[in-house]
Each structure stands twice: as C-alpha cells, then as structure tokens.
PDB file of N, CA and C in Angstrom:
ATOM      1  N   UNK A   1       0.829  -1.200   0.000  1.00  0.00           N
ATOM      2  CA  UNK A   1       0.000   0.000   0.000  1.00  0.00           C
ATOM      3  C   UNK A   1       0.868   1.256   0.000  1.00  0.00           C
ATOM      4  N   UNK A   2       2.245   1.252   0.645  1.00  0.00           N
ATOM      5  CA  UNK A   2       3.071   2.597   1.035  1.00  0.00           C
ATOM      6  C   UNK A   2       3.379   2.412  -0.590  1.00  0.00           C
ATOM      7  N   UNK A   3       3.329   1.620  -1.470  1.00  0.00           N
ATOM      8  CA  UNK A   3       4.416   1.416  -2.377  1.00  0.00           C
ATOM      9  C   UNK A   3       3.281   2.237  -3.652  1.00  0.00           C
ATOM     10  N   UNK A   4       2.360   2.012  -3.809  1.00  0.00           N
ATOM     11  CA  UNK A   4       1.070   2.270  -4.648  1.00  0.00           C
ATOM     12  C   UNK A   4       0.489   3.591  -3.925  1.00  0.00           C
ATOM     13  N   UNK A   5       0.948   3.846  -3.057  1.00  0.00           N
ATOM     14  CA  UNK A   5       0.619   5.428  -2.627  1.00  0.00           C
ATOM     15  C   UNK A   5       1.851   6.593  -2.714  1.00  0.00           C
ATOM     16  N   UNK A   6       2.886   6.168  -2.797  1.00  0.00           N
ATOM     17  CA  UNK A   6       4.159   6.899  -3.363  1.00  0.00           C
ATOM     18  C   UNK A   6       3.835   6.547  -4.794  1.00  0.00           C
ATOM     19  N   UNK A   7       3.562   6.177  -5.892  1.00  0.00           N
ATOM     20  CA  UNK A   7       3.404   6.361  -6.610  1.00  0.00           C
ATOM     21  C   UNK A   7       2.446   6.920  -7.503  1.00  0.00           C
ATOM     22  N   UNK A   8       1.098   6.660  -6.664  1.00  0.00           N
ATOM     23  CA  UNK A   8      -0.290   7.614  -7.445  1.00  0.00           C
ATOM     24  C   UNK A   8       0.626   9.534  -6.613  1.00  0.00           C
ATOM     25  N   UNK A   9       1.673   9.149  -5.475  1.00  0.00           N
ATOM     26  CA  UNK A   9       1.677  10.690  -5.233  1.00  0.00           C
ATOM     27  C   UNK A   9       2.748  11.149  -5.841  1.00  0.00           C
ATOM     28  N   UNK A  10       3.538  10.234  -7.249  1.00  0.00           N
ATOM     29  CA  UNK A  10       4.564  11.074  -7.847  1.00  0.00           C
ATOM     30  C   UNK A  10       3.798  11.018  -9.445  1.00  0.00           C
ATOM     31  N   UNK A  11       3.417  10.005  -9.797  1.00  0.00           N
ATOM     32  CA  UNK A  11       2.477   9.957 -11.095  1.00  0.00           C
ATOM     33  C   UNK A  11       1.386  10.369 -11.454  1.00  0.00           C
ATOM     34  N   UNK A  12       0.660   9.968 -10.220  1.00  0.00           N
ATOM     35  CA  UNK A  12      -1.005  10.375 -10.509  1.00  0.00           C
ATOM     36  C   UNK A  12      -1.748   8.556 -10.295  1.00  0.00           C
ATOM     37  N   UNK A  13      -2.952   8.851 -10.661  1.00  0.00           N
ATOM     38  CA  UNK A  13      -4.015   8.002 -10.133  1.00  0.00           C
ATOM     39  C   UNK A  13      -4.446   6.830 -11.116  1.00  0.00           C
ATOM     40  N   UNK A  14      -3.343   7.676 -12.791  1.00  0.00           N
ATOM     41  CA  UNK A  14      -3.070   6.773 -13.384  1.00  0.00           C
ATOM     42  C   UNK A  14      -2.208   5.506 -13.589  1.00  0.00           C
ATOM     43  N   UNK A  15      -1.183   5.438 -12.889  1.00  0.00           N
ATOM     44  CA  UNK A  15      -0.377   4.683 -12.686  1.00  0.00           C
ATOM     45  C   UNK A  15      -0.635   3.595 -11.937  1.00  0.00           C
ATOM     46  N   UNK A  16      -1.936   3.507 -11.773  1.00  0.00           N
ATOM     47  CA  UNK A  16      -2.638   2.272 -10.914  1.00  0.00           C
ATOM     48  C   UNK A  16      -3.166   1.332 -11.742  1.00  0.00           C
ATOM     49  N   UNK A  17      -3.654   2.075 -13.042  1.00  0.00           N
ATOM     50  CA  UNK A  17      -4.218   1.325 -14.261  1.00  0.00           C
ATOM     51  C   UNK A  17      -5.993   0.741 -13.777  1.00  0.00           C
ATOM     52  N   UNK A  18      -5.979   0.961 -13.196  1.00  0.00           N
ATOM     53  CA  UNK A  18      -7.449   0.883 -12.479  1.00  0.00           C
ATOM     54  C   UNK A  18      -8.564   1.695 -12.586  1.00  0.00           C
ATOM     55  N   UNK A  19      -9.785   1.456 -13.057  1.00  0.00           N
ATOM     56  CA  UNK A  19     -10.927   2.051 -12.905  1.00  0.00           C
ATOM     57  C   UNK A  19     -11.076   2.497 -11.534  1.00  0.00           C
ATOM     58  N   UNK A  20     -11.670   3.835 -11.045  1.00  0.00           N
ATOM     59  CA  UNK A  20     -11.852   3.962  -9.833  1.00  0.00           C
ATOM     60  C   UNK A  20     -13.387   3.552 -10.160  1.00  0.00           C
ATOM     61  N   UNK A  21     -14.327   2.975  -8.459  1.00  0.00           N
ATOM     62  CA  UNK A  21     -15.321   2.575  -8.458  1.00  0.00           C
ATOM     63  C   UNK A  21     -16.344   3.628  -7.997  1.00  0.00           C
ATOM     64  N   UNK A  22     -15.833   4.737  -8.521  1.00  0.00           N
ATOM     65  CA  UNK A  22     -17.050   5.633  -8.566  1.00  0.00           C
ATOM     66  C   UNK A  22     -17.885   6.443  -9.988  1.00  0.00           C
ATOM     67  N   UNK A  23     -18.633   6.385 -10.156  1.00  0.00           N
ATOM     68  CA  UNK A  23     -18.810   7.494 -11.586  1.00  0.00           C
ATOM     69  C   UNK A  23     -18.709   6.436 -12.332  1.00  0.00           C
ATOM     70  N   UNK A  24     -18.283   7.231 -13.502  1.00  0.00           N
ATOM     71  CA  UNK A  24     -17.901   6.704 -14.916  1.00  0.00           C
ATOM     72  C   UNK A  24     -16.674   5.182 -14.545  1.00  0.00           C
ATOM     73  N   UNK A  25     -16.098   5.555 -14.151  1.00  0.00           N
ATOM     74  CA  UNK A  25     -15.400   4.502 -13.542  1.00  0.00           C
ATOM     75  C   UNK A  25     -15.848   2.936 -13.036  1.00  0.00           C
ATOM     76  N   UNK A  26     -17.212   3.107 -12.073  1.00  0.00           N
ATOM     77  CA  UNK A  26     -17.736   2.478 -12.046  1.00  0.00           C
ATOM     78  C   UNK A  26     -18.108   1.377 -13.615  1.00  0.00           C
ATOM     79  N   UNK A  27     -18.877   2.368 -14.072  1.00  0.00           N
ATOM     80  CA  UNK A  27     -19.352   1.432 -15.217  1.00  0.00           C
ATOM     81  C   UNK A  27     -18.115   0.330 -16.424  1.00  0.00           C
ATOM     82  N   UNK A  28     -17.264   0.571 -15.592  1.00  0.00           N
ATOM     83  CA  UNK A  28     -15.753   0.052 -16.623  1.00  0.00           C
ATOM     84  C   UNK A  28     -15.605  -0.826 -15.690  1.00  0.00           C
ATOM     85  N   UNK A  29     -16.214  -1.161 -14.161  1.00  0.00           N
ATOM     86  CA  UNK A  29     -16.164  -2.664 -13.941  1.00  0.00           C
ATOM     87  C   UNK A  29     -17.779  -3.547 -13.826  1.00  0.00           C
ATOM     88  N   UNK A  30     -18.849  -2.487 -14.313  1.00  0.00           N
ATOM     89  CA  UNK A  30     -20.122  -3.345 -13.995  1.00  0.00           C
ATOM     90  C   UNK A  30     -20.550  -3.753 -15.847  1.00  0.00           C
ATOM     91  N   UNK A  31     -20.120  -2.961 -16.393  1.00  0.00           N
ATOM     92  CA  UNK A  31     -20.502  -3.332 -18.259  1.00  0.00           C
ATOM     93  C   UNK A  31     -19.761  -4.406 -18.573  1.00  0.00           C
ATOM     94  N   UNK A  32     -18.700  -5.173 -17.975  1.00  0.00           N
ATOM     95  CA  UNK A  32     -18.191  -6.175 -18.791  1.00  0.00           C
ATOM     96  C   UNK A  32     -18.303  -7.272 -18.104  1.00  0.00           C
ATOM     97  N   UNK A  33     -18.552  -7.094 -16.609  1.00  0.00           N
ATOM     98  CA  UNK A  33     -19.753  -8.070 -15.638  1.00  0.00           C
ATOM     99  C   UNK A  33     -20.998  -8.615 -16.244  1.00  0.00           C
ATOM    100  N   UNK A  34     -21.693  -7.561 -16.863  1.00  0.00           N
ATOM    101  CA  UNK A  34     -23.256  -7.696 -16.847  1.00  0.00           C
ATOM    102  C   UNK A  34     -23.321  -8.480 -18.298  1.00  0.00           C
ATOM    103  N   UNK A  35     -22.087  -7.805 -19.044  1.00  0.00           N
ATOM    104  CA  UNK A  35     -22.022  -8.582 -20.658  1.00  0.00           C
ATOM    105  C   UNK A  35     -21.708 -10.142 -20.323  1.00  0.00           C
ATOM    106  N   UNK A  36     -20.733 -10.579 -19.692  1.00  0.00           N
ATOM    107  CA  UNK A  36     -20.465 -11.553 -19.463  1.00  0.00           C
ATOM    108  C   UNK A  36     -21.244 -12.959 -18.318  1.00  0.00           C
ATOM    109  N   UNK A  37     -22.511 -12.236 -17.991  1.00  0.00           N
ATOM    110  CA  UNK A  37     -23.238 -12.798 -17.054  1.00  0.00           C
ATOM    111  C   UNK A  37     -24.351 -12.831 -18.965  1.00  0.00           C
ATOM    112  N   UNK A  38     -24.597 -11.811 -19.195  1.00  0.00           N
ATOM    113  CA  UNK A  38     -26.097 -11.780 -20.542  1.00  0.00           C
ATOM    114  C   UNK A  38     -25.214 -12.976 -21.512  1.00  0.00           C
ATOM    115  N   UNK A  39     -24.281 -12.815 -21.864  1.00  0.00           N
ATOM    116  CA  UNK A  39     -23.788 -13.826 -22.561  1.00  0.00           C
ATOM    117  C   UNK A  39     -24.015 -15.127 -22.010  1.00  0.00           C
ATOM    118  N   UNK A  40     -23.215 -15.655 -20.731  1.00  0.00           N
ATOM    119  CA  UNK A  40     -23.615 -17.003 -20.191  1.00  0.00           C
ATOM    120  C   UNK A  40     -25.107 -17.261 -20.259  1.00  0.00           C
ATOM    121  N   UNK A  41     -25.747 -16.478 -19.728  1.00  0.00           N
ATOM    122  CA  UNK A  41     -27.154 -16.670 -19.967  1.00  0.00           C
ATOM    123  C   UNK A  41     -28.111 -17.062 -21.310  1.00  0.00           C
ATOM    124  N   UNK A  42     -27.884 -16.249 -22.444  1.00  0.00           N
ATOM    125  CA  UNK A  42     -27.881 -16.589 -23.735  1.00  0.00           C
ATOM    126  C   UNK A  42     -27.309 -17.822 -23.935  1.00  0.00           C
ATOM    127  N   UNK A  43     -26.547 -18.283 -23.692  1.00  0.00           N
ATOM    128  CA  UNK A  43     -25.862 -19.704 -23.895  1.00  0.00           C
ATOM    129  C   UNK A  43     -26.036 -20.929 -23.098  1.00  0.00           C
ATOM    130  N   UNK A  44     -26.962 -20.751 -22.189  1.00  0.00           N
ATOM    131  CA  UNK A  44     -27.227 -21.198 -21.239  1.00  0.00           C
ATOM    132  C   UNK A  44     -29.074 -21.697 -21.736  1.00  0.00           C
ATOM    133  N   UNK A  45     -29.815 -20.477 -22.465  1.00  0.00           N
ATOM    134  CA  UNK A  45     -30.802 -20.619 -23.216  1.00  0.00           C
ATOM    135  C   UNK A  45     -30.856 -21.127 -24.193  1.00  0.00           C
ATOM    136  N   UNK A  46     -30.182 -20.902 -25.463  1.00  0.00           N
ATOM    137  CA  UNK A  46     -29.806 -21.360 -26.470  1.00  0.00           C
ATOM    138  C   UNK A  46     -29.409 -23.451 -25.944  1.00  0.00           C
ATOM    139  N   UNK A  47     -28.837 -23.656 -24.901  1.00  0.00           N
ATOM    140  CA  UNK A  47     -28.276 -24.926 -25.062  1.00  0.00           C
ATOM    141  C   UNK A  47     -29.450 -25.684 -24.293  1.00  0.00           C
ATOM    142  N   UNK A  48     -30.515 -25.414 -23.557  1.00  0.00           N
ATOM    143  CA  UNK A  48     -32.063 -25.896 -23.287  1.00  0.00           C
ATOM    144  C   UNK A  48     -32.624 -25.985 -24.098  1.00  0.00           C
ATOM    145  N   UNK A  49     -32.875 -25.164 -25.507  1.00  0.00           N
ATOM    146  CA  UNK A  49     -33.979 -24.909 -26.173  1.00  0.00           C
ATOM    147  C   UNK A  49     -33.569 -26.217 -27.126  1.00  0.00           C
ATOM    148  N   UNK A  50     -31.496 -25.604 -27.407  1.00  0.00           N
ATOM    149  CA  UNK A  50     -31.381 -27.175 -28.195  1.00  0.00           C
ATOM    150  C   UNK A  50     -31.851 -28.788 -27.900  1.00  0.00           C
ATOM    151  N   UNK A  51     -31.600 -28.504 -26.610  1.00  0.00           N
ATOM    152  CA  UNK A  51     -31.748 -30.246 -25.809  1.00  0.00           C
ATOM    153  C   UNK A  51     -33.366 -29.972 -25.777  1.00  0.00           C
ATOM    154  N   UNK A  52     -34.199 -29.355 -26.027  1.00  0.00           N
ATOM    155  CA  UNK A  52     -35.835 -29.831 -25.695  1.00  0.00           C
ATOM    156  C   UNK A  52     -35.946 -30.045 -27.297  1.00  0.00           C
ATOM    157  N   UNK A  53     -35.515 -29.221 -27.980  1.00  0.00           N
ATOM    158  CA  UNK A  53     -35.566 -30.017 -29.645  1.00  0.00           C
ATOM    159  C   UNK A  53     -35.329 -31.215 -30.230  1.00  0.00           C
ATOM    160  N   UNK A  54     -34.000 -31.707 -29.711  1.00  0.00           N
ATOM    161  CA  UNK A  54     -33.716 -33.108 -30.072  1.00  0.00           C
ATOM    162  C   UNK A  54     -34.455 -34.223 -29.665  1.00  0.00           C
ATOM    163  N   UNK A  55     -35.434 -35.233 -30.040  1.00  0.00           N
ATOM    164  CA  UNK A  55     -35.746 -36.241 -29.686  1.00  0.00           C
ATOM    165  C   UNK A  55     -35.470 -37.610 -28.531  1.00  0.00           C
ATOM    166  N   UNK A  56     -35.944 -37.462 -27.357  1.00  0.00           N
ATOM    167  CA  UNK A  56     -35.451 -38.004 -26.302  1.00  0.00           C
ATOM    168  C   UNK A  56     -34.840 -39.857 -26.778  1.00  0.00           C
ATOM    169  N   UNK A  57     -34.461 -40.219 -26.080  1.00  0.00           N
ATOM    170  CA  UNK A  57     -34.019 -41.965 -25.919  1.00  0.00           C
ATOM    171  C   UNK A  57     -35.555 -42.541 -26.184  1.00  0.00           C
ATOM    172  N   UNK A  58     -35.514 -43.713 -27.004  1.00  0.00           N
ATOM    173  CA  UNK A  58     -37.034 -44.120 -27.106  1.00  0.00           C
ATOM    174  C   UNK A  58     -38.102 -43.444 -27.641  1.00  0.00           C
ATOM    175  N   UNK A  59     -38.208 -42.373 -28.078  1.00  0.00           N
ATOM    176  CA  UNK A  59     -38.681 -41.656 -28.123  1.00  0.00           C
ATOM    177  C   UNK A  59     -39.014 -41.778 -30.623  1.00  0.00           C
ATOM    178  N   UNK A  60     -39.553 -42.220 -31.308  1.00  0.00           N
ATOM    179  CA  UNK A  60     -39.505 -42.288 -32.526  1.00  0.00           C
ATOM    180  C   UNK A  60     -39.208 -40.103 -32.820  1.00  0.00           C
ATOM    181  N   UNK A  61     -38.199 -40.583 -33.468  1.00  0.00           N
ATOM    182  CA  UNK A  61     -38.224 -39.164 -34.168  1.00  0.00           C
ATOM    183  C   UNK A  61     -39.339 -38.584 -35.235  1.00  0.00           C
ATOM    184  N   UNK A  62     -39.687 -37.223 -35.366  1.00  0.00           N
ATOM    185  CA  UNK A  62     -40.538 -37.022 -36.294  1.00  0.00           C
ATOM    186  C   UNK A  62     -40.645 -37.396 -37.508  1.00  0.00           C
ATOM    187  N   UNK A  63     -41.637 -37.654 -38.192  1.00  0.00           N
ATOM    188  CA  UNK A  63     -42.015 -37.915 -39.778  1.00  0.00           C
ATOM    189  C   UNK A  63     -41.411 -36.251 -40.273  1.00  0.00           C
ATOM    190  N   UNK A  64     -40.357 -36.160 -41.296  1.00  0.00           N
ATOM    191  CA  UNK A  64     -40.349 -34.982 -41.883  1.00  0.00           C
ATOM    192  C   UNK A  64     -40.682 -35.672 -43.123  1.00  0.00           C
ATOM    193  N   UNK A  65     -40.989 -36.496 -43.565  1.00  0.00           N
ATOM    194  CA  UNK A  65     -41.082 -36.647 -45.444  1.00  0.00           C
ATOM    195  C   UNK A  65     -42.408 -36.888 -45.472  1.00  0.00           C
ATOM    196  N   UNK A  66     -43.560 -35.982 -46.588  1.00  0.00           N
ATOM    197  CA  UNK A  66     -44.533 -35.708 -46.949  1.00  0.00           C
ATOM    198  C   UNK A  66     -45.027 -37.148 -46.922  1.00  0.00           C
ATOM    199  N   UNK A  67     -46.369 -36.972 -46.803  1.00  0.00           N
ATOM    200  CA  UNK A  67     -47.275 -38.114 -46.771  1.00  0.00           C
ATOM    201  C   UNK A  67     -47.726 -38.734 -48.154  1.00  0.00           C
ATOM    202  N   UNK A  68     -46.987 -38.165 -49.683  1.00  0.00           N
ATOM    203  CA  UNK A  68     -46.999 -38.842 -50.608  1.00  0.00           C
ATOM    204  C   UNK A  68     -45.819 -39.791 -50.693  1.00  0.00           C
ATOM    205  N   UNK A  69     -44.844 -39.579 -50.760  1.00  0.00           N
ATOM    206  CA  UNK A  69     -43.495 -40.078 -50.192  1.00  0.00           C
ATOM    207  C   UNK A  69     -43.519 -41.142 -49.271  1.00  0.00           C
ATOM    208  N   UNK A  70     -44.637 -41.487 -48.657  1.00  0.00           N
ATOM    209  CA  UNK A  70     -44.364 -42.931 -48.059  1.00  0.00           C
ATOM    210  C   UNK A  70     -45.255 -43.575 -49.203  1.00  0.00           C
ATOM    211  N   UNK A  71     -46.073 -43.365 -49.361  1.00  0.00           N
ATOM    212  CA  UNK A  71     -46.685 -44.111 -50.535  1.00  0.00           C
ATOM    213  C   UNK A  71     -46.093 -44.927 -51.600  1.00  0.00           C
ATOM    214  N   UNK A  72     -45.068 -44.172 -52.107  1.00  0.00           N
ATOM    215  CA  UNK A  72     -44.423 -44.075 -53.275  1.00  0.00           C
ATOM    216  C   UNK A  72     -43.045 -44.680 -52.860  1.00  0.00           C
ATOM    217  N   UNK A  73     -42.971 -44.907 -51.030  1.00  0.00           N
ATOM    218  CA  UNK A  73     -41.825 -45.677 -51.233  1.00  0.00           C
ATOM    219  C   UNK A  73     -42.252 -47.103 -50.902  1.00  0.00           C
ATOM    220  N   UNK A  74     -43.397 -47.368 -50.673  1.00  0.00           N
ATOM    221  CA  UNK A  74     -44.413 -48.847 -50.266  1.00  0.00           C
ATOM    222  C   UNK A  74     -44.355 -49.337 -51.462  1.00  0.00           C
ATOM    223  N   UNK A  75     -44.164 -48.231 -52.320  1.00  0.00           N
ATOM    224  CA  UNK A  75     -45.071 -49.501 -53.988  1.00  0.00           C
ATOM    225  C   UNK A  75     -43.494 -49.567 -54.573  1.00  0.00           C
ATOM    226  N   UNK A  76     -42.554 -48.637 -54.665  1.00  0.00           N
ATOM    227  CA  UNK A  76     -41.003 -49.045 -54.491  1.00  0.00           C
ATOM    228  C   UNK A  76     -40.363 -50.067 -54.205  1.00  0.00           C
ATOM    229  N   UNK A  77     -40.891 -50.312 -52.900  1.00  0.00           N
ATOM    230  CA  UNK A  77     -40.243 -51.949 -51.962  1.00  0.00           C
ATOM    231  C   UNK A  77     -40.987 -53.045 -52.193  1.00  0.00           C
ATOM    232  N   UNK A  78     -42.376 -52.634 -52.807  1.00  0.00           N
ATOM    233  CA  UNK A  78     -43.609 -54.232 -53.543  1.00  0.00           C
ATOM    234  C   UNK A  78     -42.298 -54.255 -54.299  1.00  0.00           C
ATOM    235  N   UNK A  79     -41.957 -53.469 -55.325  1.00  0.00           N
ATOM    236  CA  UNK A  79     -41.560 -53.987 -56.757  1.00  0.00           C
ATOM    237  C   UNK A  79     -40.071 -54.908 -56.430  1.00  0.00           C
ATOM    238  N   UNK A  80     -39.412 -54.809 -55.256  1.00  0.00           N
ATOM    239  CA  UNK A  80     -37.967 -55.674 -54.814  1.00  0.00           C
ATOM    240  C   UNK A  80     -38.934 -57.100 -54.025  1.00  0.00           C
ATOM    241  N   UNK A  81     -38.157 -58.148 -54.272  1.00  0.00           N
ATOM    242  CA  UNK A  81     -38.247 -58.954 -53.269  1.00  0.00           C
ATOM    243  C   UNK A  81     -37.448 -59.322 -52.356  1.00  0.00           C
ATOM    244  N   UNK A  82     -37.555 -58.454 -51.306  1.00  0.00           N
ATOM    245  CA  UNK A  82     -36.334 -58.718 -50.210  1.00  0.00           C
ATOM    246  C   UNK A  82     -37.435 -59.376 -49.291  1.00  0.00           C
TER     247      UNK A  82
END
C-alpha cells in the first residue's frame, strides 16, 4: 500500500491502471460483468432450447417426409423382393 501510494503521489491516479469505483469509472467494472453474465445466460438458453428439440431416448423421431413419399416408397419396396 506505502508502495502504490508513493506512486499515485509522484504519477497520478493513473499509474494504478485501475478504474476507480465511482462514476464513470464504475461502469468500466459493472458493463463487462453484466455482458459476461447476458452472454452465459444466452448460452445457457440457447443450449435448453437445443436439448428440448432433439428427440429423447425411445422416443420415434418425427415424420419430416410428406405423406406422398411414403406411398411411393411402399409400392417401391412391392416392386424388390427382399
């Protein structure tokens, strides 16, 4: 402390490299807090919304191919004899 107070009293208050926590100052340690908390959070949302999208264990995944398209692949697999 003697060492960082001889020096803000031969340099100034810059030589600390520090935001002071008042004023404007303040906001140069709560804006990159609050970004970095909204970010986790966003990512934190984003990675729920993914996992409720994906289809659980057991669970048959959705039909995405049109309901002519199974038709047409029934009379497809008549014509093989497997």
């Amino acid at each position: 402390d003697q060492i960082k107070a001889a020096l803000v009293a031969e340099y100034g208050d810059r030589v600390l490299a520090t935001p002071r926590s008042e004023g404007i100052g303040l906001a140069a340690w709560v804006v990159p807090t609050a970004a970095f908390l909204a970010a986790c959070a966003l990512i934190a949302a984003a990675a729920l919304r993914w996992r409720r999208r994906r289809p659980q264990a057991g669970q048959p995944a959705a039909a995405t191919a049109p309901a002519g398209d199974s038709d047409r692949l029934d009379a497809d697999l008549e014509r093989y004899e497997l």
